[in-house]
C-alpha atoms as a PDB file:
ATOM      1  CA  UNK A   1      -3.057   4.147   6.535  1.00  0.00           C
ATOM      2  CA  UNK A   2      -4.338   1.464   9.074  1.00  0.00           C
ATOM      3  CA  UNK A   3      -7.264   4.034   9.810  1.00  0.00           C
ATOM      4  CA  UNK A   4      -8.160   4.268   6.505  1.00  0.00           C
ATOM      5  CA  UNK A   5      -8.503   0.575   5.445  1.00  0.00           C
ATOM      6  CA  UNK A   6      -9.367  -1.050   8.986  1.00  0.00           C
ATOM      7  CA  UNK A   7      -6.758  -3.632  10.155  1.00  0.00           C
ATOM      8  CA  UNK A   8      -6.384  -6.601   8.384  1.00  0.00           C
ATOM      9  CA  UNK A   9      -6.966  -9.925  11.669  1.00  0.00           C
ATOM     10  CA  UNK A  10      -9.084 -11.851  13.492  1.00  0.00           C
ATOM     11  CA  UNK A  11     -10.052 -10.296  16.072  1.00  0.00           C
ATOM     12  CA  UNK A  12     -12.046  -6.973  16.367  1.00  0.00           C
ATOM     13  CA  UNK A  13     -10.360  -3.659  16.856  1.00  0.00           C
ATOM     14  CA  UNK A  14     -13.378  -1.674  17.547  1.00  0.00           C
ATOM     15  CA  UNK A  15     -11.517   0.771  19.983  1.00  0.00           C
ATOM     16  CA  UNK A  16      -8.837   1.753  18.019  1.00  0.00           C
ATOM     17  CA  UNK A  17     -10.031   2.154  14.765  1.00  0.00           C
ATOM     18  CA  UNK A  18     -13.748   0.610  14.883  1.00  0.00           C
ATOM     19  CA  UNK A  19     -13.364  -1.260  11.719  1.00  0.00           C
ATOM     20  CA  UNK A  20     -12.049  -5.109  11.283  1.00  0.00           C
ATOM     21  CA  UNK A  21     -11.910  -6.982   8.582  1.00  0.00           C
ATOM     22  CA  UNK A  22     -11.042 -10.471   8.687  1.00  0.00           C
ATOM     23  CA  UNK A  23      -8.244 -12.266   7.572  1.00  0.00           C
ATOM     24  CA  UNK A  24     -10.469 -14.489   5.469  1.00  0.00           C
ATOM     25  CA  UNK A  25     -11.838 -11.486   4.068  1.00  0.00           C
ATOM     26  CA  UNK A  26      -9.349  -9.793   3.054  1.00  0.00           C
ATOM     27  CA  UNK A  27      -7.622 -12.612   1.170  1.00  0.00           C
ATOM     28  CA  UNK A  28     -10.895 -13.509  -0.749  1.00  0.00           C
ATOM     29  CA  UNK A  29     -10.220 -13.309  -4.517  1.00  0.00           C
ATOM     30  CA  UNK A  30     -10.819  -9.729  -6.271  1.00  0.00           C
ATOM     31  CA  UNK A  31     -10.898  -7.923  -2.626  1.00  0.00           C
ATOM     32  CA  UNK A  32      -6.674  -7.351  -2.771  1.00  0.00           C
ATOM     33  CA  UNK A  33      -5.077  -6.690  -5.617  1.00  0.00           C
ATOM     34  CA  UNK A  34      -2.045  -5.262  -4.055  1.00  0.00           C
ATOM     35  CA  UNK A  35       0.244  -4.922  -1.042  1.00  0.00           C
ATOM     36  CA  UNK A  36       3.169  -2.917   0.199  1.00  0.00           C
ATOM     37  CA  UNK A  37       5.519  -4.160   2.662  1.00  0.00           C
ATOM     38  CA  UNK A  38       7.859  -1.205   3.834  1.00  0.00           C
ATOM     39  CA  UNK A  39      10.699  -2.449   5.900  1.00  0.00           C
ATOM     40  CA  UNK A  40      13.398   0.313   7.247  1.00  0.00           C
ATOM     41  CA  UNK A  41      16.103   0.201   9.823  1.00  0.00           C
ATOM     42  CA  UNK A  42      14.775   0.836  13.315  1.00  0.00           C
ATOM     43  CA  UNK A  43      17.422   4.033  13.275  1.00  0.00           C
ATOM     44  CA  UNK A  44      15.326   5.422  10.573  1.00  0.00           C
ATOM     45  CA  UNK A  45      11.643   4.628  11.734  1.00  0.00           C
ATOM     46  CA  UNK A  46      10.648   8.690  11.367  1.00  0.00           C
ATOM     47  CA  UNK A  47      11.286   8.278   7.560  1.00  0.00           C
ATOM     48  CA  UNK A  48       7.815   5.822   7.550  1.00  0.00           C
ATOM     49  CA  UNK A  49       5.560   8.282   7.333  1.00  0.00           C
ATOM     50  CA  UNK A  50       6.927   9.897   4.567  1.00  0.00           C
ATOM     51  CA  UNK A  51       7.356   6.556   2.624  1.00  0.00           C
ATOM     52  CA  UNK A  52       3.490   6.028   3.642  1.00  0.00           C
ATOM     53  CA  UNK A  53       2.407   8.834   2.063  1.00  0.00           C
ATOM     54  CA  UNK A  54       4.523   8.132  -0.954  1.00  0.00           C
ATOM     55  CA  UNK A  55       2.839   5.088  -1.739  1.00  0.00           C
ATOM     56  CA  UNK A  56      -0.500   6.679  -0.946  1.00  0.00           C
ATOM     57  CA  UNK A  57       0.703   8.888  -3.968  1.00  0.00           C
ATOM     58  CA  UNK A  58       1.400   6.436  -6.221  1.00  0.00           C
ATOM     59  CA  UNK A  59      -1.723   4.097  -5.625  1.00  0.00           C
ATOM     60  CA  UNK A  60      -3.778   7.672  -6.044  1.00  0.00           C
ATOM     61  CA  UNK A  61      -2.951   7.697  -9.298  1.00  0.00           C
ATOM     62  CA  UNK A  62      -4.724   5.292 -11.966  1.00  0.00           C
ATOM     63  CA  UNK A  63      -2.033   5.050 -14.332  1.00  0.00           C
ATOM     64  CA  UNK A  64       0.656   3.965 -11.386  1.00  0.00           C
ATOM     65  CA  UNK A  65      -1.978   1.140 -10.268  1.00  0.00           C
ATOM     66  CA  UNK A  66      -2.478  -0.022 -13.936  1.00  0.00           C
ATOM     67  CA  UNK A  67       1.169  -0.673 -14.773  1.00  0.00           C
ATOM     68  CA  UNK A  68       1.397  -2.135 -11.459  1.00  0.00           C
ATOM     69  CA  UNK A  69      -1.125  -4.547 -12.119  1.00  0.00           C
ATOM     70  CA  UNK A  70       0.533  -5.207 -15.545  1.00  0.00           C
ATOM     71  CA  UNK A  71       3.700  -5.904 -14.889  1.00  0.00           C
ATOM     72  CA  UNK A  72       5.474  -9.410 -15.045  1.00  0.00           C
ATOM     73  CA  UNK A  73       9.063  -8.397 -14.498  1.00  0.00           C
ATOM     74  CA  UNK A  74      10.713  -6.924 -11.199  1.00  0.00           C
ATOM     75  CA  UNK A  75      11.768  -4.198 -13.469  1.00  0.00           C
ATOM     76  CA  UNK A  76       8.380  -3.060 -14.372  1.00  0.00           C
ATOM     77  CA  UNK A  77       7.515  -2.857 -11.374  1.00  0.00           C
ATOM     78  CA  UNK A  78      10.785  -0.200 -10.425  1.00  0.00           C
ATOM     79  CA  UNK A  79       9.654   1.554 -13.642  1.00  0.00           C
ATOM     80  CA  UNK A  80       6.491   1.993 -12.733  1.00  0.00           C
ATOM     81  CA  UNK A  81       7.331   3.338  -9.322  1.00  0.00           C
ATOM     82  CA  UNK A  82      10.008   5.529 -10.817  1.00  0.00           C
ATOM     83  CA  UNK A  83       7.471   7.142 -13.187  1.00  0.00           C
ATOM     84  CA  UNK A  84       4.983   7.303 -10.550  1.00  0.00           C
ATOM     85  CA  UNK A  85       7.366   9.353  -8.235  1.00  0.00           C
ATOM     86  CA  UNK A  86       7.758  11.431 -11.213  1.00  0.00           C
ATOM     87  CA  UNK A  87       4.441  12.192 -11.787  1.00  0.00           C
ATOM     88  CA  UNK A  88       3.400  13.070  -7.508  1.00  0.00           C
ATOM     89  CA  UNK A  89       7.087  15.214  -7.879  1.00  0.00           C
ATOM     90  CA  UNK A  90       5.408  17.239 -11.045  1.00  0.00           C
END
């Protein structure tokens, strides 16, 4: 995923992925309008990937991202994911 955005820092990362964009950046209002954190034991690091490219799935989709966006309640949030899984499954 990292190679697709850039890395998110301060400093450049030009030989890795060639792109940077700066912390200051990246927080700038409109520029993020949403982040995943995905946290697993270290005896199930393999299963990352797969997670990764589940939430690719979901952000992929426009309805996903608009209920996302919409939501005000932890549970709208699980909905939405829940549906969303759905949907990439179908």
């Amino acid at each position: 995923m990292e190679e697709l955005v850039g890395k998110i820092s301060d400093e450049s990362d030009t030989d890795r992925t060639g792109k940077t964009i700066s912390l200051s950046d990246a927080i700038t209002p409109g520029r993020i309008h949403m982040i995943f954190l995905l946290i697993t034991p270290q005896s199930v690091a393999r299963i990352q990937p797969r997670f990764l490219a589940d939430i690719v799935g979901l952000v992929d989709s426009e309805y996903v991202t608009d209920r996302l966006k919409q939501a005000s309640e932890p549970e709208e949030v699980i909905e939405a994911i829940r549906d969303g899984m759905q949907l990439v499954l179908d």
